[in-house]
Protein backbone atom coordinates (compact mmCIF):
# COMPACT_ATOMS: atom_id res chain seq x y z
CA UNK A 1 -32.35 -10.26 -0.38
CA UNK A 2 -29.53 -8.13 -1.24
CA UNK A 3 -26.62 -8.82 -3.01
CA UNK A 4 -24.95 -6.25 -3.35
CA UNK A 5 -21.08 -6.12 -2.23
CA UNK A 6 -20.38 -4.64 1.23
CA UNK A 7 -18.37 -0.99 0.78
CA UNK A 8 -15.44 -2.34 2.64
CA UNK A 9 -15.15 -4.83 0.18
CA UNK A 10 -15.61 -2.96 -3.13
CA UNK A 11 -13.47 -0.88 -2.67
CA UNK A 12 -10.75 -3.68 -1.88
CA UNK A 13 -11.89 -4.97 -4.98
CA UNK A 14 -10.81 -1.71 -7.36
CA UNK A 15 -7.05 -1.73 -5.14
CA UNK A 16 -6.78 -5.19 -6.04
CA UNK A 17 -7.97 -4.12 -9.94
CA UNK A 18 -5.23 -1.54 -9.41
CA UNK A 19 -2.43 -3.32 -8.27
CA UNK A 20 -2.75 -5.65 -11.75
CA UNK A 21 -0.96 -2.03 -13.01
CA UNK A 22 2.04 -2.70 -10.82
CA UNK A 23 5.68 -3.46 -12.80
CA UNK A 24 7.13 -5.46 -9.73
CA UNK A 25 7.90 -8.62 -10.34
CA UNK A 26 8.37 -9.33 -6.82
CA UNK A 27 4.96 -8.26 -4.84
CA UNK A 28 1.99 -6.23 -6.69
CA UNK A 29 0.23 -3.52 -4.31
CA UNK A 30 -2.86 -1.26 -5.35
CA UNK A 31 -3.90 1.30 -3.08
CA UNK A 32 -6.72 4.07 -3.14
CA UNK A 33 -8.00 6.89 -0.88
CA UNK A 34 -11.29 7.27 -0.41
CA UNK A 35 -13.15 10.11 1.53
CA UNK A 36 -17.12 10.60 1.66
CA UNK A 37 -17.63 7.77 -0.73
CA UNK A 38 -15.89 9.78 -3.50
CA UNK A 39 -12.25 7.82 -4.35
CA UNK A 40 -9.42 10.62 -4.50
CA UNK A 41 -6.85 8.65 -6.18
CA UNK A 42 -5.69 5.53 -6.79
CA UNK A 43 -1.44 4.05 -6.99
CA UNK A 44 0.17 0.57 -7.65
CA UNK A 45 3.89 0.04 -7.34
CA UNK A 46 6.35 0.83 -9.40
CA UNK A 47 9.76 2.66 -10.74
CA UNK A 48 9.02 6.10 -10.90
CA UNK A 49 8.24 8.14 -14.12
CA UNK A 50 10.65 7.83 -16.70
CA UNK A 51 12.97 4.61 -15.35
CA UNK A 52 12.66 1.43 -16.33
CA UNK A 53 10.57 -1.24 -14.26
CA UNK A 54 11.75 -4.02 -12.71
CA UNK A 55 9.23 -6.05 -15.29
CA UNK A 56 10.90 -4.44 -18.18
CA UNK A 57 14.68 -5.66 -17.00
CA UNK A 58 13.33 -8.91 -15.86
CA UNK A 59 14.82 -8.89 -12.48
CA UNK A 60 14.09 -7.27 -8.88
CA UNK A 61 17.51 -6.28 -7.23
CA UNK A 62 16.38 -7.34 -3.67
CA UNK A 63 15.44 -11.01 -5.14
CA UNK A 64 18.45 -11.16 -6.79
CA UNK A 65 20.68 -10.47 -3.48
CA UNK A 66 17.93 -12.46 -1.85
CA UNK A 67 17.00 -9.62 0.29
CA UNK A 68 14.18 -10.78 3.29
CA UNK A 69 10.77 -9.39 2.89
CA UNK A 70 10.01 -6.29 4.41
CA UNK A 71 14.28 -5.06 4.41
CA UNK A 72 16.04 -3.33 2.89
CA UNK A 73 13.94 -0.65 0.63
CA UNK A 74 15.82 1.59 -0.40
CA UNK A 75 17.68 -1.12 -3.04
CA UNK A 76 14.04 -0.92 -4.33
CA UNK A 77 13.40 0.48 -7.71
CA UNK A 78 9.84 1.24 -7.12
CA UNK A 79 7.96 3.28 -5.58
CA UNK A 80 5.04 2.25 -3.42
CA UNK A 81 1.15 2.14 -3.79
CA UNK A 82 0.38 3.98 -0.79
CA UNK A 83 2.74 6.91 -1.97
CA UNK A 84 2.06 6.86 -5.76
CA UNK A 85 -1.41 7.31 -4.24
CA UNK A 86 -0.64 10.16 -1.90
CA UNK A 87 1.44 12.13 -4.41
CA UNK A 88 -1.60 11.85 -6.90
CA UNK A 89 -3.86 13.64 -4.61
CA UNK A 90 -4.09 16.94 -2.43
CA UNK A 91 -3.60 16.69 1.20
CA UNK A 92 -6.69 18.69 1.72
CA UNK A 93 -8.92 15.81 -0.15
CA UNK A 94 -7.05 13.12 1.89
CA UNK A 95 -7.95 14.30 5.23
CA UNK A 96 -9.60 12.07 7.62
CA UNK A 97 -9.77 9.69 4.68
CA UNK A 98 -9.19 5.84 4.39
CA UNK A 99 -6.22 4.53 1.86
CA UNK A 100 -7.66 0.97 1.23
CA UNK A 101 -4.56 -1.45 0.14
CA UNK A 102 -3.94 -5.19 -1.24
CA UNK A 103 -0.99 -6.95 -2.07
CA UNK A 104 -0.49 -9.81 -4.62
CA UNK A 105 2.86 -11.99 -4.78
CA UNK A 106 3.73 -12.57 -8.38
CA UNK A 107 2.16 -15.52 -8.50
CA UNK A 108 -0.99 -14.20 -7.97
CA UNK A 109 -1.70 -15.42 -4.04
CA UNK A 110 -3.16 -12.64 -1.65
CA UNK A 111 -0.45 -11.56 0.60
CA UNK A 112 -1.30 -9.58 4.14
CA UNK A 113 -1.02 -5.81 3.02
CA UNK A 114 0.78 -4.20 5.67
CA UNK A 115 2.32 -0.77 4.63
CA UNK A 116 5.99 -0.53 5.30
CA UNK A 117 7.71 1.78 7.48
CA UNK A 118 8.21 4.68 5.38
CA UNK A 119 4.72 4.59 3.93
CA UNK A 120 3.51 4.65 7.37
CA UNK A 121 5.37 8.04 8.29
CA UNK A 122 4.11 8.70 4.61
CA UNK A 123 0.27 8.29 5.45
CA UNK A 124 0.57 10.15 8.58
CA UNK A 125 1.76 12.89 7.30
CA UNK A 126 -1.25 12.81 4.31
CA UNK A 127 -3.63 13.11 7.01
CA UNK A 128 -5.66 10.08 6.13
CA UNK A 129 -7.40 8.41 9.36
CA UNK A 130 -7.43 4.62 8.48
CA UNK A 131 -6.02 2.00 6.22
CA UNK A 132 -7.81 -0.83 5.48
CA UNK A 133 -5.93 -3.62 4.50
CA UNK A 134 -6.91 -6.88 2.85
CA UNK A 135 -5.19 -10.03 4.21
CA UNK A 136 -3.86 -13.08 2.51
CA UNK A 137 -6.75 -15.41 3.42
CA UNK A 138 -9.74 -12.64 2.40
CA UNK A 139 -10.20 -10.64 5.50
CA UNK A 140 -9.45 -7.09 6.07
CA UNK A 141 -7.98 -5.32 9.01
CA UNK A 142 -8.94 -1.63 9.82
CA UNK A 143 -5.97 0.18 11.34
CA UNK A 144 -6.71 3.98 13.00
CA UNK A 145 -3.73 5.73 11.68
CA UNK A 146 -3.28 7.35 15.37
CA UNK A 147 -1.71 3.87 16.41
CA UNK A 148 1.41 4.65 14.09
CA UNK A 149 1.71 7.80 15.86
CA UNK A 150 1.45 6.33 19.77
CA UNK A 151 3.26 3.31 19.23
CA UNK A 152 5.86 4.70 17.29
CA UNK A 153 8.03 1.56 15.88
CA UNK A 154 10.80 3.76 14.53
CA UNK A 155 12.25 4.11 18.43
CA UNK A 156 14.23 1.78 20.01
CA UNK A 157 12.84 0.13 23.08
CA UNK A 158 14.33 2.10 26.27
CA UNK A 159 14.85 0.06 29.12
CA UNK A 160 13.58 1.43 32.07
């Protein structure tokens, strides 16, 4: 009998390792590419290189104004997994790779991982074909990047 953990689900396992990196005290992410069983690079969030994290000043700016989830990024000091992962890696060795990606609220519960808008256009651009996202209750969803691209959510509905 084997035993061994489905691939899927390892390497959910090291993003979730990598999001215990993260400095948000608001949601954790860790992310990873992957391509030919070989991981390219790995990112969790938070403020870039140099500034202070939210974890060091002890508040989140979007908590604090009590800013909805999934609004309002750019009052964000941190920079997301799925990009700190993409910068750390050459386009070349992304393409037709998989980012795999879990999210964490502070507290510790799973949270669905869905990538935000600007780490979608992100991704797209990295050439990676999937993201594989773990949800709050264990699963995963696989999402073919080409979706983002035909059902472009970044253009208003035109009625016809």
């Amino acid at each position: 009998m084997d035993h061994r953990r489905d691939k899927v689900n390892y390497y959910l396992d090291i993003a979730d390792t990598v999001l215990h990196r993260s400095t948000c005290i608001r949601r954790q992410y860790g992310a990873i590419i992957v391509r030919n069983d070989e991981i390219i690079s790995t990112g969790y969030n938070g403020a870039p290189r140099g500034r202070k994290n939210c974890s060091d000043l002890g508040f989140c700016r979007r908590e604090a104004l009590n800013v909805p989830s999934g609004e309002r990024y750019e009052l964000c000091r941190s920079v997301h997994a799925e990009q700190n992962a993409i910068i750390s890696a050459s386009r070349r060795d992304m393409l037709g790779g998989t980012l795999y990606l879990v999210g964490r609220q502070a507290s510790g519960e799973l949270t669905d991982a869905v990538p935000c808008s600007m780490c979608k256009r992100t991704i797209i651009n990295s050439g990676i074909k999937e993201v594989i996202a773990r949800n709050a209750d264990g699963s995963f969803i696989v999402t073919d990047v080409n979706e983002w691209i035909e059902n472009d959510e970044s253009l208003p509905e035109i009625p016809e």
